[in-house]
N, C-alpha and C. Protein backbone atom coordinates (compact mmCIF):
# COMPACT_ATOMS: atom_id res chain seq x y z
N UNK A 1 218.81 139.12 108.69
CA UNK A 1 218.37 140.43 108.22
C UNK A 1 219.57 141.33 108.01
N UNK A 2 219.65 142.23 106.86
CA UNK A 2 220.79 143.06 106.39
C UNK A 2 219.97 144.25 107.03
N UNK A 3 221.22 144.77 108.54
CA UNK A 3 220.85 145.83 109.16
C UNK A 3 221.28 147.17 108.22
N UNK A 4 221.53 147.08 107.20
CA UNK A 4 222.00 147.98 106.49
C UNK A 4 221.00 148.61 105.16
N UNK A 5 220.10 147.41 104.80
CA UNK A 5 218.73 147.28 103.98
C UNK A 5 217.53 148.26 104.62
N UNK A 6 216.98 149.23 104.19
CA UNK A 6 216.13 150.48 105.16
C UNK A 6 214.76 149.37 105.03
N UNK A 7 214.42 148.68 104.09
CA UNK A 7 213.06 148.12 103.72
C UNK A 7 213.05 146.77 104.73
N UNK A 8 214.37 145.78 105.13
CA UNK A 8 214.58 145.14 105.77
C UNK A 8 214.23 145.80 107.64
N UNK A 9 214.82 146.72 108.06
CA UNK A 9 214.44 147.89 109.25
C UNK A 9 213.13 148.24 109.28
N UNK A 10 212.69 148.09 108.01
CA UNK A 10 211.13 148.97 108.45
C UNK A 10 209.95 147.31 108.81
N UNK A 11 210.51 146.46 107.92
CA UNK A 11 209.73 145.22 107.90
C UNK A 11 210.22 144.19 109.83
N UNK A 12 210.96 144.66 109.83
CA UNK A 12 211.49 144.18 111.25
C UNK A 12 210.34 144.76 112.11
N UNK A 13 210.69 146.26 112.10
CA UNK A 13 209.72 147.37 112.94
C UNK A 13 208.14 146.56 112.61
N UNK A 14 207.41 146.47 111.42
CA UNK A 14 206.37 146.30 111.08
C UNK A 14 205.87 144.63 111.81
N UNK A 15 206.76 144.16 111.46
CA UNK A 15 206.38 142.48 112.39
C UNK A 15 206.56 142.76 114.07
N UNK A 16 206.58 144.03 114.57
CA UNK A 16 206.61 144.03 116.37
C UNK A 16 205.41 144.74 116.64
N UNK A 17 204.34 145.16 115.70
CA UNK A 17 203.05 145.73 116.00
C UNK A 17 202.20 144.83 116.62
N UNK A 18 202.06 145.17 117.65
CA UNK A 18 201.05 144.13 117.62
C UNK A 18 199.84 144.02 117.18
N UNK A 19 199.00 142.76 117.48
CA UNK A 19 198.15 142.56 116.49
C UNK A 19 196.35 143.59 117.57
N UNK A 20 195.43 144.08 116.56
CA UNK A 20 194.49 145.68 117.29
C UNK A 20 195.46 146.41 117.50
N UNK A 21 196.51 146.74 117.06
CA UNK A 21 197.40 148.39 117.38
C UNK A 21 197.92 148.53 115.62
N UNK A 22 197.94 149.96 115.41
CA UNK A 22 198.48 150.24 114.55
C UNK A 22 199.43 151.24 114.74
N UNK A 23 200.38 151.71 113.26
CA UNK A 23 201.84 152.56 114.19
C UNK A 23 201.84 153.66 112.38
N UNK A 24 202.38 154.36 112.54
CA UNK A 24 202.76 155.12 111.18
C UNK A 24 203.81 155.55 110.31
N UNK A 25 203.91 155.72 109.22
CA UNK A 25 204.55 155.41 108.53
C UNK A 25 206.31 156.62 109.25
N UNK A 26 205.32 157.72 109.76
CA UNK A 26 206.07 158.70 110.24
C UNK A 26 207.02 157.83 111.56
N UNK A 27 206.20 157.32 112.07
CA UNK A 27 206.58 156.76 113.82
C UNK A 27 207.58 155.45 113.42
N UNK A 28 207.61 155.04 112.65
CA UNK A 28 208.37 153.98 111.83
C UNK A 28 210.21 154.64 111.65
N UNK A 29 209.94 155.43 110.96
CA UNK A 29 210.72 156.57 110.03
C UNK A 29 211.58 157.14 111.03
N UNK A 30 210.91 157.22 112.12
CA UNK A 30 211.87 158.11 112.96
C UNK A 30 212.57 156.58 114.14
N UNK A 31 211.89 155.79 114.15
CA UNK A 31 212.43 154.80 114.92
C UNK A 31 213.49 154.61 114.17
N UNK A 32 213.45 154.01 113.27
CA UNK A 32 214.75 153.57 112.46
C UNK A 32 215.88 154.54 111.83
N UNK A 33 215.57 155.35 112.36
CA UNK A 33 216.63 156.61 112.72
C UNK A 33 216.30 157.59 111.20
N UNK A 34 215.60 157.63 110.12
CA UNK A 34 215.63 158.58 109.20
C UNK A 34 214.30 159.30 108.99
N UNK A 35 214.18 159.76 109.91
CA UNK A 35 213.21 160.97 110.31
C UNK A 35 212.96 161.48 108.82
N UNK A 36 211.86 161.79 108.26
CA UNK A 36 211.49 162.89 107.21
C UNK A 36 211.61 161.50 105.93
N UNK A 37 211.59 160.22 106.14
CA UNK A 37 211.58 158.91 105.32
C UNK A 37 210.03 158.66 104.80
N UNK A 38 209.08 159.26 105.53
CA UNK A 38 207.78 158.27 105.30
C UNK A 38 207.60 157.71 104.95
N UNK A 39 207.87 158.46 103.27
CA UNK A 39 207.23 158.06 101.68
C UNK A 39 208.08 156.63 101.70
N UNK A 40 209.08 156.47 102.00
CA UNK A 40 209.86 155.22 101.75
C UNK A 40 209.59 154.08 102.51
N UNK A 41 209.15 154.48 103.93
CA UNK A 41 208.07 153.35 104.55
C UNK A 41 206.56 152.92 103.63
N UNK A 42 206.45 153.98 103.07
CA UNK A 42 205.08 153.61 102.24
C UNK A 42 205.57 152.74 101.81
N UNK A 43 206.50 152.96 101.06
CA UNK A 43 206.97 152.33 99.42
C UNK A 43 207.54 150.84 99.82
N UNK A 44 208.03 150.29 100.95
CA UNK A 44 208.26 149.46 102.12
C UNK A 44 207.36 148.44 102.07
N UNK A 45 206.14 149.29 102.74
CA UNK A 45 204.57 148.65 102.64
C UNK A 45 204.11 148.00 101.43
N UNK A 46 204.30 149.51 100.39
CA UNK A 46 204.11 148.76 98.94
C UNK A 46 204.19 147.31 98.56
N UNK A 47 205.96 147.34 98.37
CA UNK A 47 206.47 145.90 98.28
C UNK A 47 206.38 144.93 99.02
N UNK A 48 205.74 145.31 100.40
CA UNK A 48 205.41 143.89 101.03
C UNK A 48 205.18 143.17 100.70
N UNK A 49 204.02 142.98 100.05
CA UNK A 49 203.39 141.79 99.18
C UNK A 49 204.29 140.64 99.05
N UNK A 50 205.52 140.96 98.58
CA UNK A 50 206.48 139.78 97.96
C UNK A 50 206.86 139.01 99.15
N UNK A 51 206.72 139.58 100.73
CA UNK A 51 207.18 138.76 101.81
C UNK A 51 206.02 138.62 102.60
N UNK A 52 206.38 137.47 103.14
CA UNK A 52 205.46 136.79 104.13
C UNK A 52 205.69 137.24 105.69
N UNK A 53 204.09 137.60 106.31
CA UNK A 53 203.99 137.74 107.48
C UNK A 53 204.60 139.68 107.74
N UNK A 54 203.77 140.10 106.81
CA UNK A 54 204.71 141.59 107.48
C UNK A 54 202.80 141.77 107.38
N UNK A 55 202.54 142.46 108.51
CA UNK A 55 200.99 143.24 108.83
C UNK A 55 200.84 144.48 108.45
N UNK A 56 201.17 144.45 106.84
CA UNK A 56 201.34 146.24 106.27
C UNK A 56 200.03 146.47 106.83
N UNK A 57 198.97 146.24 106.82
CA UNK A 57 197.48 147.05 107.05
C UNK A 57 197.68 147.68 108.54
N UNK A 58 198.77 147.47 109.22
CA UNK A 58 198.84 147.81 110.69
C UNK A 58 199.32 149.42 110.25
N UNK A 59 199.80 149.64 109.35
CA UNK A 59 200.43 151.02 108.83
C UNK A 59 199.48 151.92 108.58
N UNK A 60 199.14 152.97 108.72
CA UNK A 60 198.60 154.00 108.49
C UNK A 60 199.55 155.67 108.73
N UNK A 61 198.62 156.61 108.17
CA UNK A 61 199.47 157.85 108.02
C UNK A 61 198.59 158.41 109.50
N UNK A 62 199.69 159.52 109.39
CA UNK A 62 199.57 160.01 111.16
C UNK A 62 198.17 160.20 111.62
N UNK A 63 197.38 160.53 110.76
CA UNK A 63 195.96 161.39 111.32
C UNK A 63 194.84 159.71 111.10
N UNK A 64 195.65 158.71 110.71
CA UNK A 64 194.74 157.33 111.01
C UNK A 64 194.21 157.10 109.89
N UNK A 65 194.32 157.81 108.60
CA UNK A 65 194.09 157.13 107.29
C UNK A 65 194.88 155.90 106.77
N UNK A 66 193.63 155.52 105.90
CA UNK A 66 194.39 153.76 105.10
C UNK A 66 194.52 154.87 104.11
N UNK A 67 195.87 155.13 103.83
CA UNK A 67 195.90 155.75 102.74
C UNK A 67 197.18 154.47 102.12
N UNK A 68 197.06 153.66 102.62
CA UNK A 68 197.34 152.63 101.31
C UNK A 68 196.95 151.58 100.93
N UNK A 69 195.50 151.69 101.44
CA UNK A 69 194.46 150.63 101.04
C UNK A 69 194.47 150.26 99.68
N UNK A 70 194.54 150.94 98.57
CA UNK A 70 194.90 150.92 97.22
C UNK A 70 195.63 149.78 97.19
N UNK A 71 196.88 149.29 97.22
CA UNK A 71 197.48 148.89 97.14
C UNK A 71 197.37 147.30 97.85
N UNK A 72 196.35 146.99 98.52
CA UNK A 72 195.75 145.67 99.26
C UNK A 72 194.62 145.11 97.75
N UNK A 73 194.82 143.61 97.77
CA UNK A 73 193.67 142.92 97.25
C UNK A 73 191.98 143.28 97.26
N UNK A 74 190.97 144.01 96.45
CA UNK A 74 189.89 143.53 96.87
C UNK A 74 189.47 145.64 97.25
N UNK A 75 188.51 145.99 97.55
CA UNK A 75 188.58 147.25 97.60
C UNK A 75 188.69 147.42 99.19
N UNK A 76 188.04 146.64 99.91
CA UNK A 76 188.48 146.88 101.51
C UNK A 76 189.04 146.36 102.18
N UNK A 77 190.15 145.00 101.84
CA UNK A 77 190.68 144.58 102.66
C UNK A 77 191.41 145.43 103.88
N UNK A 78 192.02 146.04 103.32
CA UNK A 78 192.65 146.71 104.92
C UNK A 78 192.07 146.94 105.92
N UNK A 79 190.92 147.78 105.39
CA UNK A 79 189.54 147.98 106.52
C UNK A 79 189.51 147.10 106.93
N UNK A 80 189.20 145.90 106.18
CA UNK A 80 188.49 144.38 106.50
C UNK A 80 189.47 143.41 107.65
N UNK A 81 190.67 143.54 107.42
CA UNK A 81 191.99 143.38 108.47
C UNK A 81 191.87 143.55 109.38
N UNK A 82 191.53 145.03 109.64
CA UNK A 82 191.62 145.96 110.59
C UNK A 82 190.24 145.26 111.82
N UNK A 83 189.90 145.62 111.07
CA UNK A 83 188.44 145.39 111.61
C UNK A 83 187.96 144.18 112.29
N UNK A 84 188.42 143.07 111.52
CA UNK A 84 188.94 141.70 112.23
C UNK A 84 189.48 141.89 113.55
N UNK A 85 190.16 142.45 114.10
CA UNK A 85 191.60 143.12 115.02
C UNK A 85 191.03 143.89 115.87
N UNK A 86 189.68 144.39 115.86
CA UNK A 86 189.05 144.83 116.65
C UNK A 86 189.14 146.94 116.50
N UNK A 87 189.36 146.93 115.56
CA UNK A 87 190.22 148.37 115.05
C UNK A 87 188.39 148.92 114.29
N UNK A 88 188.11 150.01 114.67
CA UNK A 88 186.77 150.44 114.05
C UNK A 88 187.73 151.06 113.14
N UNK A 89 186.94 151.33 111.48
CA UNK A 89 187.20 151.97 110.65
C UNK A 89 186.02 153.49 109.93
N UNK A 90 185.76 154.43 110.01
CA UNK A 90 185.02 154.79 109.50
C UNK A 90 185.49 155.48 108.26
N UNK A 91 185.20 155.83 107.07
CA UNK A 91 185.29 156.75 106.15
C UNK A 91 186.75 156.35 106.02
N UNK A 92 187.49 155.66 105.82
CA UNK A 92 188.62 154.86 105.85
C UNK A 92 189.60 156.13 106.61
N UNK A 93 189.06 156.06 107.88
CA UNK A 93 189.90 156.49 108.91
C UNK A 93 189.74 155.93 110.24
N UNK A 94 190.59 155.46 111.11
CA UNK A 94 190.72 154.51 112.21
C UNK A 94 189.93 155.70 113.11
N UNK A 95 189.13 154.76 113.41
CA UNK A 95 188.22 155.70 114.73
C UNK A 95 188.89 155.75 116.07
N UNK A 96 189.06 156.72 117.01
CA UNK A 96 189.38 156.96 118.37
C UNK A 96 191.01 156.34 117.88
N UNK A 97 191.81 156.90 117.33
CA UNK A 97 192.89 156.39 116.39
C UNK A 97 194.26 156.40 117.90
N UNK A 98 194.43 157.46 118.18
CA UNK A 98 195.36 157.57 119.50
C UNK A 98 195.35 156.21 120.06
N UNK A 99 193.85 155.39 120.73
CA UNK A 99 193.76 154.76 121.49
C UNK A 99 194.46 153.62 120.88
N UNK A 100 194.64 153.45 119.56
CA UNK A 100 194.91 152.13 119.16
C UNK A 100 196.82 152.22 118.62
N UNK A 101 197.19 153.75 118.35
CA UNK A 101 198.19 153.75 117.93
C UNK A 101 199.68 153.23 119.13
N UNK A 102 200.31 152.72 118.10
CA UNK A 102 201.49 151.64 118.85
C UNK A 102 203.00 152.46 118.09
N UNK A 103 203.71 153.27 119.28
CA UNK A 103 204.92 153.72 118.97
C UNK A 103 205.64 153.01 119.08
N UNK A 104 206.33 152.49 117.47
CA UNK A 104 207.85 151.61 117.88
C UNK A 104 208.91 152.34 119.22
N UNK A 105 209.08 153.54 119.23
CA UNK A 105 209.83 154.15 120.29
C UNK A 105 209.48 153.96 121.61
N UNK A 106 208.25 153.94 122.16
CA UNK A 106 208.28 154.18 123.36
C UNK A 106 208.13 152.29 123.71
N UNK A 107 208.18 151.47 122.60
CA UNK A 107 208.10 149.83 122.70
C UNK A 107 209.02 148.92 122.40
N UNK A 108 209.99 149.47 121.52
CA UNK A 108 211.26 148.30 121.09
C UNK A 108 212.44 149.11 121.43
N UNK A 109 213.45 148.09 121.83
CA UNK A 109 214.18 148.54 122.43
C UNK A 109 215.24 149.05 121.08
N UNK A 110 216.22 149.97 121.32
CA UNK A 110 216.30 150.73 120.51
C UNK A 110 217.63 149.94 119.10
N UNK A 111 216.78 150.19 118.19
CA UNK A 111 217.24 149.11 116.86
C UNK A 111 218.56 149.82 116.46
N UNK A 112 219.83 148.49 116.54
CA UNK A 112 221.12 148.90 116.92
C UNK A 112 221.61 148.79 115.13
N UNK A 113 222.11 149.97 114.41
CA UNK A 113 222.42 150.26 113.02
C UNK A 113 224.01 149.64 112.31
């Protein structure tokens, strides 16, 4: 992995979620040291597709929206992911969302730049 690649850092971060926890695009952003990044973790997520084994559907925005369900196969897969995982979804927002959210910070030890 090129520790120097931000999309490589965020996909590292994204493969340590575990699997029923989700983490955000914000909580990502600031782990990997560029606070105020989000949009570029989105955009991260986006391109996942092209690599294998990254759990973009584990991503959501702070308040527990799939706000990049769009961007998944099919109109609900993410939900449908999720939900598998034991993750309730309502109104494509993660229900009781706190309980399930997973801070890279307070869980990986701290990613050396």
């Amino acid at each position: 992995m090129s520790k120097n690649n931000f999309f490589d850092k965020v996909y590292f971060v994204v493969k340590q979620i575990p699997y029923g926890r989700v983490s955000t695009y914000g909580s990502i952003a600031n782990y990997i040291g560029s606070p105020g990044s989000s949009r570029m973790v989105g955009w991260a997520m986006n391109a996942s597709h092209f690599r294998v084994n990254i759990p973009a559907h584990r991503v959501v925005n702070r308040f527990g929206f799939l706000t990049g369900k769009h961007h998944f196969q099919g109109t609900n897969l993410m939900q449908d992911l999720l939900e598998s995982e034991g993750i309730n979804v309502i109104d494509n927002q993660i229900s009781n969302f706190n309980s399930f959210f997973w801070d890279p910070s307070d869980n990986l030890e701290a990613y050396k730049n």
